[in-house]
PDB file of N, CA and C in Angstrom:
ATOM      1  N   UNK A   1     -11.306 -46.559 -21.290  1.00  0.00           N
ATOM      2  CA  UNK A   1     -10.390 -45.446 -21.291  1.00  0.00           C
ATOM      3  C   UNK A   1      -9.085 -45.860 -20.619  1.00  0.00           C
ATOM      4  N   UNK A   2      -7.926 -45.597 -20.999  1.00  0.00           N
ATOM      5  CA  UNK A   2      -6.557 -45.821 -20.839  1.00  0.00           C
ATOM      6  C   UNK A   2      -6.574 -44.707 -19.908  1.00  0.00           C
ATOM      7  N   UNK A   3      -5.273 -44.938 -18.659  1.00  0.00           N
ATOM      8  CA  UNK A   3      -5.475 -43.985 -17.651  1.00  0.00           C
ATOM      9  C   UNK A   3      -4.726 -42.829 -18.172  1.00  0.00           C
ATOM     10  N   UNK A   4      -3.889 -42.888 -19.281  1.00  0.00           N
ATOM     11  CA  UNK A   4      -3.301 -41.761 -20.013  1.00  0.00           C
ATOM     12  C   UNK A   4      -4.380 -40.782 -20.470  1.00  0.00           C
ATOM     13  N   UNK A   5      -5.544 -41.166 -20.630  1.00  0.00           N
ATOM     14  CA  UNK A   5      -6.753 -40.723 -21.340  1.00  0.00           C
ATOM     15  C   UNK A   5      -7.203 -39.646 -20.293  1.00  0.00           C
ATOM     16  N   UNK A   6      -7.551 -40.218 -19.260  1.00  0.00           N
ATOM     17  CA  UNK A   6      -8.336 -40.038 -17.845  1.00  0.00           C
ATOM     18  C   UNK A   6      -7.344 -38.719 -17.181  1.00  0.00           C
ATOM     19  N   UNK A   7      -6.520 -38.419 -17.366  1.00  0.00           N
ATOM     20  CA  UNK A   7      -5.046 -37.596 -17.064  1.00  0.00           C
ATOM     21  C   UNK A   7      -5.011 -36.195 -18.265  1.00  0.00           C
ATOM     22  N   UNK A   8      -5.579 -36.270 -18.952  1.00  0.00           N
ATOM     23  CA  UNK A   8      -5.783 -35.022 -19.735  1.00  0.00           C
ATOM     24  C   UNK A   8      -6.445 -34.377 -19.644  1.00  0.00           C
ATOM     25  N   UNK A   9      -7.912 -34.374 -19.254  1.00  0.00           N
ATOM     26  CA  UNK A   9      -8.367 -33.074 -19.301  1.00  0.00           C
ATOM     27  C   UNK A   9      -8.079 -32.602 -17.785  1.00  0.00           C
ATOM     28  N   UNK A  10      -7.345 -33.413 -16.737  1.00  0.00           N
ATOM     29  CA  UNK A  10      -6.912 -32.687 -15.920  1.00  0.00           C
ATOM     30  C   UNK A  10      -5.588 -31.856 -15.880  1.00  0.00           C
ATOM     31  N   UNK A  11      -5.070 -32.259 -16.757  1.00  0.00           N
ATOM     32  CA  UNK A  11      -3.422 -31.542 -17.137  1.00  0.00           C
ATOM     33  C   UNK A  11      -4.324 -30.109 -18.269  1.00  0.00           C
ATOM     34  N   UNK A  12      -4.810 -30.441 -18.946  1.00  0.00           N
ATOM     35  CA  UNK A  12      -5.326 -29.156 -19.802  1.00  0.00           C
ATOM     36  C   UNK A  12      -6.619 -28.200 -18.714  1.00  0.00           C
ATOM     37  N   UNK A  13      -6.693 -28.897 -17.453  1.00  0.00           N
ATOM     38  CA  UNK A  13      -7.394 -27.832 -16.452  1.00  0.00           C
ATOM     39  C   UNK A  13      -6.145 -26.968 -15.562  1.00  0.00           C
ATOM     40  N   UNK A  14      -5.104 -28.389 -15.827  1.00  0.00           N
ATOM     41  CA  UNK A  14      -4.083 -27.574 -14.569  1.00  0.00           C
ATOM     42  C   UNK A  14      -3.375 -26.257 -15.220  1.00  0.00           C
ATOM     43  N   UNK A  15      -3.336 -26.763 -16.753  1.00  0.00           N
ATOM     44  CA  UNK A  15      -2.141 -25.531 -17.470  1.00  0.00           C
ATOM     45  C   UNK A  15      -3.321 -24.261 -17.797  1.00  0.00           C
ATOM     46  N   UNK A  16      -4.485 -24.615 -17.839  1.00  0.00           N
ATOM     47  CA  UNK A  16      -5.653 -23.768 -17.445  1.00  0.00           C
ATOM     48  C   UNK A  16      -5.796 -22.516 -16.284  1.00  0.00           C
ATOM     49  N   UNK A  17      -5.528 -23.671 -15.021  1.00  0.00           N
ATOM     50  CA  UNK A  17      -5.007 -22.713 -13.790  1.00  0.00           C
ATOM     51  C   UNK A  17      -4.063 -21.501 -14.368  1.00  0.00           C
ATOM     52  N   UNK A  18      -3.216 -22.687 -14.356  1.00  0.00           N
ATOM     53  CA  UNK A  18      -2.069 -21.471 -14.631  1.00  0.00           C
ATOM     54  C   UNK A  18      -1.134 -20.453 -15.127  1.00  0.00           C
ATOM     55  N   UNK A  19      -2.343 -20.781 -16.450  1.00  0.00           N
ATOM     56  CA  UNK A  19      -2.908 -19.599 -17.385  1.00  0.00           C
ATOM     57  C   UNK A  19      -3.183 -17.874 -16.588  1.00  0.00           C
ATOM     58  N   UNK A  20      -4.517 -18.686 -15.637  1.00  0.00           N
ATOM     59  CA  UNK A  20      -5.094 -17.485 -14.913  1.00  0.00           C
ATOM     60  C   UNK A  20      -4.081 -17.089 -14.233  1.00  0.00           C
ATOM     61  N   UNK A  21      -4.041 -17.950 -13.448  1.00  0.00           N
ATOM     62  CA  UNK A  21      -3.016 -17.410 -11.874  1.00  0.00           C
ATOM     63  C   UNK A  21      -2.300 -16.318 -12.761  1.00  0.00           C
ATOM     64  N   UNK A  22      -1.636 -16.914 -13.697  1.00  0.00           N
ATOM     65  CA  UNK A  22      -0.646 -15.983 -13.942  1.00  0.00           C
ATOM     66  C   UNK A  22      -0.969 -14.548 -14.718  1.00  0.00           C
ATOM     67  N   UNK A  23      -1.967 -14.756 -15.062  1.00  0.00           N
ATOM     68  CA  UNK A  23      -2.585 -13.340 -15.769  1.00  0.00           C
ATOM     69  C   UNK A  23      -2.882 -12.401 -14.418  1.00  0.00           C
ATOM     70  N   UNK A  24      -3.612 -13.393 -13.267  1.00  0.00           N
ATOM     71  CA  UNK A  24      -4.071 -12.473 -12.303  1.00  0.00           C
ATOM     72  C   UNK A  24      -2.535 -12.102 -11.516  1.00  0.00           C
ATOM     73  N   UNK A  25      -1.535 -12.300 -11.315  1.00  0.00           N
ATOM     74  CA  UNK A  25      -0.277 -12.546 -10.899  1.00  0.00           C
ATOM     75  C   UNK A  25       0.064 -10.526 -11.754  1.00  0.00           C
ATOM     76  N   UNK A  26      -0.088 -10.594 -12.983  1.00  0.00           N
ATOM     77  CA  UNK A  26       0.193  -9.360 -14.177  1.00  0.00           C
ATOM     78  C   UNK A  26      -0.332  -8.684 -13.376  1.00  0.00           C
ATOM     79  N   UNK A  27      -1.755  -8.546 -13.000  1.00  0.00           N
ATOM     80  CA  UNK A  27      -2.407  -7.624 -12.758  1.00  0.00           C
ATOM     81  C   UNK A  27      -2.273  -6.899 -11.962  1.00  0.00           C
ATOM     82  N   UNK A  28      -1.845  -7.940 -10.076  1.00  0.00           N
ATOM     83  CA  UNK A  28      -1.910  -7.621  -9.179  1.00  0.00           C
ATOM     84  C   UNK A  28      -0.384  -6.794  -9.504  1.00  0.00           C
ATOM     85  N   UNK A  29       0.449  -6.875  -9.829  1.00  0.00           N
ATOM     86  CA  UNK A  29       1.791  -6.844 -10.052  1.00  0.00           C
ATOM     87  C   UNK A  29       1.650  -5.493 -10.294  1.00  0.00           C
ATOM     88  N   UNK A  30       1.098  -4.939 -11.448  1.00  0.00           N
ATOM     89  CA  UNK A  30       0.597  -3.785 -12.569  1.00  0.00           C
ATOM     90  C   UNK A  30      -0.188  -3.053 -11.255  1.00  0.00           C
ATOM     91  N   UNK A  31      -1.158  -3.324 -10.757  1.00  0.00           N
ATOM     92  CA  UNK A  31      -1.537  -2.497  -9.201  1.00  0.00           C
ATOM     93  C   UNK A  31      -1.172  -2.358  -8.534  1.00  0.00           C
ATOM     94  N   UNK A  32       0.044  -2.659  -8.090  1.00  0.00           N
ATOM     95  CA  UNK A  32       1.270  -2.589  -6.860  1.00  0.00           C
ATOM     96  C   UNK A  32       2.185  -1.597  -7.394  1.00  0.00           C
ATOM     97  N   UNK A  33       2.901  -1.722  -8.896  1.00  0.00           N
ATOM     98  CA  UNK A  33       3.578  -0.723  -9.399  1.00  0.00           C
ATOM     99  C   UNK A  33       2.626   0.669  -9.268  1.00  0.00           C
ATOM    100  N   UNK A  34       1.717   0.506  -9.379  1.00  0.00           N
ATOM    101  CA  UNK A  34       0.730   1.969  -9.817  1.00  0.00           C
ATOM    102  C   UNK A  34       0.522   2.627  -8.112  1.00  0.00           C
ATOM    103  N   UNK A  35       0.143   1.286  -7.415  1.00  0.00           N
ATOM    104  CA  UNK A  35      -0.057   2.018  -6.107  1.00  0.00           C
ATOM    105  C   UNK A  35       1.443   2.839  -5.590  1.00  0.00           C
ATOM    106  N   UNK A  36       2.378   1.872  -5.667  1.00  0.00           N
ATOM    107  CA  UNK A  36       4.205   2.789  -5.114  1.00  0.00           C
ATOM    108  C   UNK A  36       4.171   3.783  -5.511  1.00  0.00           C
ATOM    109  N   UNK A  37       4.143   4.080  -7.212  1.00  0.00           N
ATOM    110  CA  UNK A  37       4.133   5.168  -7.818  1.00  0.00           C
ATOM    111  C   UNK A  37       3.473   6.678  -7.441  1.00  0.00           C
ATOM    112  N   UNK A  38       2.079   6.145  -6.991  1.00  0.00           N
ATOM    113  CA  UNK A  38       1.076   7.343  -6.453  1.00  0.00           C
ATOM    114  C   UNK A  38       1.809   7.556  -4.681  1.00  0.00           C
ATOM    115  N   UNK A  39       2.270   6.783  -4.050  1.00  0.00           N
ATOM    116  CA  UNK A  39       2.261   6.864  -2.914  1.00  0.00           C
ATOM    117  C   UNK A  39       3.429   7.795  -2.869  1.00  0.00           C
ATOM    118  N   UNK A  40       4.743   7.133  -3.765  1.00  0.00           N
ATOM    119  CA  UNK A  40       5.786   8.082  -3.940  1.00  0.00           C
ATOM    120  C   UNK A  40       5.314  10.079  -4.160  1.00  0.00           C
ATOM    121  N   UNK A  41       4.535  10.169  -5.454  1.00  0.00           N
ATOM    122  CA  UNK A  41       4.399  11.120  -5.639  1.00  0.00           C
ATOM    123  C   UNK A  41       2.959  11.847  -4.078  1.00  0.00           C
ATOM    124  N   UNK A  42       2.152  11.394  -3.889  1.00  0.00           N
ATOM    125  CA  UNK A  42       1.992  11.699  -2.724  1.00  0.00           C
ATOM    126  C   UNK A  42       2.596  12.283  -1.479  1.00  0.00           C
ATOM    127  N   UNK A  43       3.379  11.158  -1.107  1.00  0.00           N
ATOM    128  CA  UNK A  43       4.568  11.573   0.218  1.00  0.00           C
ATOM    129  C   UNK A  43       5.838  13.316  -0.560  1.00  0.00           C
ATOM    130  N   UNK A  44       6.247  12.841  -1.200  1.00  0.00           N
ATOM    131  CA  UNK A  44       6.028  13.934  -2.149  1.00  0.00           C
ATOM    132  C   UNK A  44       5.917  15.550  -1.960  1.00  0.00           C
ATOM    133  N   UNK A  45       4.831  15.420  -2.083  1.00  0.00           N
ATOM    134  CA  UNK A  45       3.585  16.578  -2.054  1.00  0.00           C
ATOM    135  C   UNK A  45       3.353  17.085  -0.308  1.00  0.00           C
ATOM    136  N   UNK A  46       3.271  15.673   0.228  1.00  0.00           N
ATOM    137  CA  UNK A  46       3.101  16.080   1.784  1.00  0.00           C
ATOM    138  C   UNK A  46       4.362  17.211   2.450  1.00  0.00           C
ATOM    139  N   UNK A  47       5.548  16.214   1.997  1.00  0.00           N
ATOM    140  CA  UNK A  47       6.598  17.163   2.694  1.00  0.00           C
ATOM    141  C   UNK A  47       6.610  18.493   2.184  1.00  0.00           C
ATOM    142  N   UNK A  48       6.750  18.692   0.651  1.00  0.00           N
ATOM    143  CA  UNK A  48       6.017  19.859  -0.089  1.00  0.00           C
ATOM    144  C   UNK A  48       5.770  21.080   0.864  1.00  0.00           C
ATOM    145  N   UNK A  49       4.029  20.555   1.017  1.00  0.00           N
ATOM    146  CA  UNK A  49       3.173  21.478   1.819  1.00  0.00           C
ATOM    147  C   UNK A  49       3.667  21.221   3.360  1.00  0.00           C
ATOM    148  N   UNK A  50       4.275  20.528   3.799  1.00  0.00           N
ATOM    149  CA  UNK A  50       4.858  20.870   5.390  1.00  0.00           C
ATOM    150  C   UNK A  50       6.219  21.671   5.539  1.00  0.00           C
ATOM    151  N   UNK A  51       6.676  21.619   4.404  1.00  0.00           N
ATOM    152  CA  UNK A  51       7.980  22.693   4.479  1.00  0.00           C
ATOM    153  C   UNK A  51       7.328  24.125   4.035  1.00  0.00           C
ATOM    154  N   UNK A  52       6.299  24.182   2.997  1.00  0.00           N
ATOM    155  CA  UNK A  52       5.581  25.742   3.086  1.00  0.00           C
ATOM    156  C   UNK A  52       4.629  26.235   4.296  1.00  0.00           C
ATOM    157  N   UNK A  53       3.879  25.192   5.030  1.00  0.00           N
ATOM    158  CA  UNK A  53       3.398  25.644   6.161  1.00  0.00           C
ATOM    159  C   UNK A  53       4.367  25.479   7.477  1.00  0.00           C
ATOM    160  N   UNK A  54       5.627  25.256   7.338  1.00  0.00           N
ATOM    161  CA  UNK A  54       6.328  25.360   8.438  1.00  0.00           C
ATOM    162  C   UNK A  54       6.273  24.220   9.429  1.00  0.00           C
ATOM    163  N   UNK A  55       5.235  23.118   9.334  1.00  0.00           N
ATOM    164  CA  UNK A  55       5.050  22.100   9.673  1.00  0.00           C
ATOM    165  C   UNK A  55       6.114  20.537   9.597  1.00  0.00           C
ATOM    166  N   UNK A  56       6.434  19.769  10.651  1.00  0.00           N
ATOM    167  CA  UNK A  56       7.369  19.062  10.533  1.00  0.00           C
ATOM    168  C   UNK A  56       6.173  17.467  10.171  1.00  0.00           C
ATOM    169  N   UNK A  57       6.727  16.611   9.999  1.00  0.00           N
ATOM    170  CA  UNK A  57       5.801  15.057   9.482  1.00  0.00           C
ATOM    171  C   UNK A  57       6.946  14.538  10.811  1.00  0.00           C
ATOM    172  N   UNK A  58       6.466  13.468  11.577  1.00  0.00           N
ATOM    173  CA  UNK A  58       6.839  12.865  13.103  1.00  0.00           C
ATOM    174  C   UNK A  58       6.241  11.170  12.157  1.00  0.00           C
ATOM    175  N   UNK A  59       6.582  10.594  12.735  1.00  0.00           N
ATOM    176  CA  UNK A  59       6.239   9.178  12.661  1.00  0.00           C
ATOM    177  C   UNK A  59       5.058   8.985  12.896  1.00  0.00           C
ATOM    178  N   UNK A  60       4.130   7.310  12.979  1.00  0.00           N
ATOM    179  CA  UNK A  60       2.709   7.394  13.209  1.00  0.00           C
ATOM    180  C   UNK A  60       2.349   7.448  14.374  1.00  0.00           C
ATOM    181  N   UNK A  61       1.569   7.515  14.401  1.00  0.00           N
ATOM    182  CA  UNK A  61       0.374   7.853  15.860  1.00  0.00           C
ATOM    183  C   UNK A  61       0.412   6.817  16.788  1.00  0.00           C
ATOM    184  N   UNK A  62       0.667   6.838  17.697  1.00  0.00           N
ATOM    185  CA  UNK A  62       1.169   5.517  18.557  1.00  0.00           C
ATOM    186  C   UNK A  62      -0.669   5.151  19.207  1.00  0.00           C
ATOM    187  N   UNK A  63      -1.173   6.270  19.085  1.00  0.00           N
ATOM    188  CA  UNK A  63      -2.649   6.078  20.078  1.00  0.00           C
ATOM    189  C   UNK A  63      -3.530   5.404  18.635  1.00  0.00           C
ATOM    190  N   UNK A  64      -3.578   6.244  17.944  1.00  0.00           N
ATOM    191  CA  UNK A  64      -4.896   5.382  17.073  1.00  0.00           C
ATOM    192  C   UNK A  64      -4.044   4.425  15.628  1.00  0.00           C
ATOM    193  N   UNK A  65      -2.550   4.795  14.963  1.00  0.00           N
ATOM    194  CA  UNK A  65      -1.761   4.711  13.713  1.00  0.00           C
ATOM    195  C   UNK A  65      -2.513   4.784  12.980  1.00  0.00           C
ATOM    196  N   UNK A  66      -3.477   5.477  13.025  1.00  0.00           N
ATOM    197  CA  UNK A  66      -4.161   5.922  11.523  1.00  0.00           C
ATOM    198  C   UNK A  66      -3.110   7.155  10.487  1.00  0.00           C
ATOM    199  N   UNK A  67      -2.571   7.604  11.283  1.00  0.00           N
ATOM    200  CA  UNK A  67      -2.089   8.805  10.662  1.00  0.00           C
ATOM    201  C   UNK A  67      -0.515   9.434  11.288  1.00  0.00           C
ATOM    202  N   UNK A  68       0.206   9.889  10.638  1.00  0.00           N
ATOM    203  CA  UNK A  68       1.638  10.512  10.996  1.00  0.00           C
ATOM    204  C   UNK A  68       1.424  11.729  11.936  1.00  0.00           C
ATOM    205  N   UNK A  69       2.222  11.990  12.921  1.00  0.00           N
ATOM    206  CA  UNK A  69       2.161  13.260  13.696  1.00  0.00           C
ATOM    207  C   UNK A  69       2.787  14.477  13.292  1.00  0.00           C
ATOM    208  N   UNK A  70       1.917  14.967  13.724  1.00  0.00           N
ATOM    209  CA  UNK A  70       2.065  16.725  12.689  1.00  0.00           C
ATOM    210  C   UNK A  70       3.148  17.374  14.322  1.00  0.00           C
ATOM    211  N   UNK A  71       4.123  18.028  14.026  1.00  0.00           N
ATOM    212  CA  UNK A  71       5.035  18.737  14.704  1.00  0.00           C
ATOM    213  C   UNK A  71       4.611  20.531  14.438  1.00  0.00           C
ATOM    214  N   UNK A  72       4.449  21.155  15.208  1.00  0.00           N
ATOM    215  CA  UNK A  72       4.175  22.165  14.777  1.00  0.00           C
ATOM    216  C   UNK A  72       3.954  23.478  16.987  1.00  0.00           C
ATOM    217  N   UNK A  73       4.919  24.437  16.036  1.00  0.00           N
ATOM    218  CA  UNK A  73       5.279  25.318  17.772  1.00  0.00           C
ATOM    219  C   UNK A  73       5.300  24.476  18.756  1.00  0.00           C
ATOM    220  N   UNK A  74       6.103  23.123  18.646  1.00  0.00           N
ATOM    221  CA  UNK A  74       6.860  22.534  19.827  1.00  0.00           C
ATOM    222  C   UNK A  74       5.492  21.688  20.544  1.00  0.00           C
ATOM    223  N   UNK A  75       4.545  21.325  19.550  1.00  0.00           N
ATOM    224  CA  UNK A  75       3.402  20.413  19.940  1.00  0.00           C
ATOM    225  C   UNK A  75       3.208  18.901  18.601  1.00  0.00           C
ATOM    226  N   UNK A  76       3.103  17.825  19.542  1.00  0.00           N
ATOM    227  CA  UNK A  76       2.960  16.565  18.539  1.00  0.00           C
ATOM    228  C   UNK A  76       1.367  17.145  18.387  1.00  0.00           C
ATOM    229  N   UNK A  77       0.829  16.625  17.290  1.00  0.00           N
ATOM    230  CA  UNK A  77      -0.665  16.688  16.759  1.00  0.00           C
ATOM    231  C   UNK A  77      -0.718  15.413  16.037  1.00  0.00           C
ATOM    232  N   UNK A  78      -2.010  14.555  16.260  1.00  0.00           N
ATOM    233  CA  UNK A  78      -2.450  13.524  15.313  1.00  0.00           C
ATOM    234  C   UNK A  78      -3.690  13.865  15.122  1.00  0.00           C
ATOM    235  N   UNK A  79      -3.749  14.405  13.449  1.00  0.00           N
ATOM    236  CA  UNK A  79      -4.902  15.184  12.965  1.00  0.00           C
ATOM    237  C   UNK A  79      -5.695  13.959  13.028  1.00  0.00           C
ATOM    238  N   UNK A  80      -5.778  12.539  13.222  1.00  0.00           N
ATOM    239  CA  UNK A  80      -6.512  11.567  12.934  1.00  0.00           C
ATOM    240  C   UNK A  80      -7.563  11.644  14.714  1.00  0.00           C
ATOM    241  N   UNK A  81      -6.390  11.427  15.399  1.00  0.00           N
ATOM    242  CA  UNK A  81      -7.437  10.867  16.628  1.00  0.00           C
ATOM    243  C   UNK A  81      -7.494  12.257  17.610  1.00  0.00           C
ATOM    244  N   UNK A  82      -6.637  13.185  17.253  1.00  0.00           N
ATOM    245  CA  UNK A  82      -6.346  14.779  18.076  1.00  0.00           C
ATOM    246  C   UNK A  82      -5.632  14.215  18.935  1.00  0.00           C
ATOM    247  N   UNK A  83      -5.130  13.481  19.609  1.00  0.00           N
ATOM    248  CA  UNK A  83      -3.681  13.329  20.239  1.00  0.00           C
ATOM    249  C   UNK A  83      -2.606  14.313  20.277  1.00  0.00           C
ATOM    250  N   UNK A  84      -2.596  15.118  21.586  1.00  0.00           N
ATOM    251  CA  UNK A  84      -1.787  16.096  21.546  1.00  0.00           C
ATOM    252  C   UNK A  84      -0.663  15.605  22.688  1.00  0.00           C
ATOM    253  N   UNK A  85       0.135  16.685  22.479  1.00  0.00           N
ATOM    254  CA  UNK A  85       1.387  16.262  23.713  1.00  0.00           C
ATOM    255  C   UNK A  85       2.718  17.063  23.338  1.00  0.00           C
ATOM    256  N   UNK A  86       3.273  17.739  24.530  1.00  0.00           N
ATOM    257  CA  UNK A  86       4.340  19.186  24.259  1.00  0.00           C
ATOM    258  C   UNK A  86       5.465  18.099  23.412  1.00  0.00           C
ATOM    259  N   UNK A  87       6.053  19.042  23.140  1.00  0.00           N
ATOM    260  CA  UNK A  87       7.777  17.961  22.822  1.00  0.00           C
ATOM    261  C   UNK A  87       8.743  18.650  24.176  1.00  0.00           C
TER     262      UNK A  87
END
């Protein structure tokens, strides 16, 4: 075998790779657009329902950051860990 020989089926594994990569590359791409999209319309919806319940959205939770602080009659709330505290 000529080493030109010996060099092909690793070039037809490499353009193989990167075949996939790049299909999986689409995908992840295509799930990132879909996730922004939902998150957009989500956040959304939140302020939504905090301007009909009178409720303000505060930044995240400094004690647990699971979750944004709920403002509400001059009290922080983190519905995640109950973290309270006056303003």
């Amino acid at each position: 075998m000529t080493p030109r020989e010996t060099q092909l089926p690793d070039r037809k594994r490499a353009r193989q790779r990167e075949r996939a990569l790049g299909a999986e590359l689409e995908q992840v791409t295509a799930r990132l657009d879909t996730t922004e999209r939902q998150l957009r319309l989500l956040q959304n919806t939140i302020r939504a329902v905090a301007r009909e319940a009178d409720v303000s959205v505060d930044g995240p939770c400094g004690h647990c950051g699971r979750s944004h602080l709920l403002i509400t009659d001059g009290m922080l709330h983190c519905p995640s860990c109950g973290y309270r505290r006056t303003l």
